[in-house]
Protein backbone atom coordinates (compact mmCIF):
# COMPACT_ATOMS: atom_id res chain seq x y z
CA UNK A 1 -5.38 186.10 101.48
CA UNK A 2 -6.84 184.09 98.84
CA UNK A 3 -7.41 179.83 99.02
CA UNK A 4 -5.53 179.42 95.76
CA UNK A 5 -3.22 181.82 96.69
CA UNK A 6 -2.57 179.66 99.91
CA UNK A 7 -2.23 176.66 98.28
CA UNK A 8 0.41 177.80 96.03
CA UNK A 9 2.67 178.39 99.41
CA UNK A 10 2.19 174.80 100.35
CA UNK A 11 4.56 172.32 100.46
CA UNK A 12 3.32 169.79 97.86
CA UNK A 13 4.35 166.42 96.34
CA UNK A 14 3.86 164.41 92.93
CA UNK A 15 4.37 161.84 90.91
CA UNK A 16 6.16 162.94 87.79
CA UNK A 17 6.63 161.24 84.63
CA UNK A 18 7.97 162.11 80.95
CA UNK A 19 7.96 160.18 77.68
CA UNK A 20 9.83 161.13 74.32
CA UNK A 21 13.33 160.30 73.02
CA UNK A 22 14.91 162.30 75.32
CA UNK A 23 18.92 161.82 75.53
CA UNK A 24 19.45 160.46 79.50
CA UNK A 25 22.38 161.93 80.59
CA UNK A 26 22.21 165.22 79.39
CA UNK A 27 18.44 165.34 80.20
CA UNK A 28 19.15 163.82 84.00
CA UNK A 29 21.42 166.61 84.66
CA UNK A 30 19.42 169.67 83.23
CA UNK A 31 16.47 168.17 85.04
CA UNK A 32 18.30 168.02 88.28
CA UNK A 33 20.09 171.47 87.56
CA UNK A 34 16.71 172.95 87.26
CA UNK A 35 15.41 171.49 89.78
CA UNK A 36 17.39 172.22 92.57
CA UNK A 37 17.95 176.24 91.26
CA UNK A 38 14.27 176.17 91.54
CA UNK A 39 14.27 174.52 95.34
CA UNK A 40 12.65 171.50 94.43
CA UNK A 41 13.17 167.86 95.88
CA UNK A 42 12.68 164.90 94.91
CA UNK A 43 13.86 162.45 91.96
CA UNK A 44 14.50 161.50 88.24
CA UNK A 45 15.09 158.14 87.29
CA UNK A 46 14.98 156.81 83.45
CA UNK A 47 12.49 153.47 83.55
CA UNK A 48 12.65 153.08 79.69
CA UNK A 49 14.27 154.22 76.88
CA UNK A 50 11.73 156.88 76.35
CA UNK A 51 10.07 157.33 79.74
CA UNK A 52 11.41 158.93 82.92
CA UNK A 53 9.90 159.10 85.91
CA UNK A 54 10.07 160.81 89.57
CA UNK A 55 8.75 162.50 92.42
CA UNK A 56 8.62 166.47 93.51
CA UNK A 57 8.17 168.31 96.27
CA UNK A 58 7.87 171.94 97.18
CA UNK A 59 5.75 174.81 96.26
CA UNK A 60 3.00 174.00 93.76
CA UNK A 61 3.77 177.03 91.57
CA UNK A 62 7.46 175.57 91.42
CA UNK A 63 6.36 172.01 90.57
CA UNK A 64 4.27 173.70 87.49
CA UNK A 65 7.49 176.30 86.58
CA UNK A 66 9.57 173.13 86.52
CA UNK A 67 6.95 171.45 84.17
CA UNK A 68 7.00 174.34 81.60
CA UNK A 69 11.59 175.09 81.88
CA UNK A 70 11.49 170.94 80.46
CA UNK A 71 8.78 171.15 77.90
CA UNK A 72 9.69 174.36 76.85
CA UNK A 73 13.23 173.93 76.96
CA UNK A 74 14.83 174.65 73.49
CA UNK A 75 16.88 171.31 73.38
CA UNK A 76 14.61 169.02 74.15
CA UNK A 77 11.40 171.01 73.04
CA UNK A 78 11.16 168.48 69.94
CA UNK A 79 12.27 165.16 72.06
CA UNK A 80 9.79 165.63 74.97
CA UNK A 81 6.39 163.95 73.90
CA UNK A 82 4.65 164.48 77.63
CA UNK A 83 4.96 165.62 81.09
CA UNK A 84 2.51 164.15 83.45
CA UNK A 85 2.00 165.00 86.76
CA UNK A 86 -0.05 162.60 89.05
CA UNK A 87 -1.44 162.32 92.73
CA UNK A 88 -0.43 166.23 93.17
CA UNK A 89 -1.27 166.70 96.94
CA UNK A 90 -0.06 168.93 100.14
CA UNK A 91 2.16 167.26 102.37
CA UNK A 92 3.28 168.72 105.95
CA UNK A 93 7.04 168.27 105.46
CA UNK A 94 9.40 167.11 102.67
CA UNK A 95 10.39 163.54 102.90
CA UNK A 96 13.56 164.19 100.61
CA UNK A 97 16.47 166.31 101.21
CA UNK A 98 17.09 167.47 97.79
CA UNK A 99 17.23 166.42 94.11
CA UNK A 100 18.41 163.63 92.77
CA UNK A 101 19.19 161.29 89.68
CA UNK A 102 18.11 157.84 90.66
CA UNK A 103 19.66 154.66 88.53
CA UNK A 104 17.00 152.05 87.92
């Protein structure tokens, strides 16, 4: 087996964030919706009007299929300016339980 293809089996964790004019309730629960069918954990909290950020953790190839479902996502295609991921690294064991929407 294949060192990338190991890597993408890993658990991993990262710092999330997204900016646009993105409606928060309806964007907090598709996020979280998506999230957890994909078995992702971690959080979503809205910091600004248009910037949410968050944590994941699981399987790097399900961090990165999360990242495309938002930005490609037909209702907010047009509202989401940027998805960032930051300090992307493995991790031995999750440190969250599930997903969740976090109030500031």
């Amino acid at each position: 087996m294949s060192k990338a293809n190991d890597d993408t089996k890993k658990i991993m964790t990262c710092d999330f964030e997204i900016k646009g004019k993105i409606p928060k309730e309806a964007f907090e629960i598709f996020a979280a919706a998506q999230a957890k069918i994909l078995g992702l954990r971690g959080y979503i909290t809205q910091v600004s009007e248009e910037c949410f950020k968050g944590q994941l953790q699981g399987e790097g190839r399900v961090i990165e299929a999360f990242k495309q479902l938002v930005v490609s996502a037909a209702e907010y295609v047009a509202a989401v300016k940027e998805f960032i991921i930051k300090n992307l690294k493995a991790i031995d064991d999750y440190t969250y339980k599930t997903f969740e929407v976090k109030e500031k």
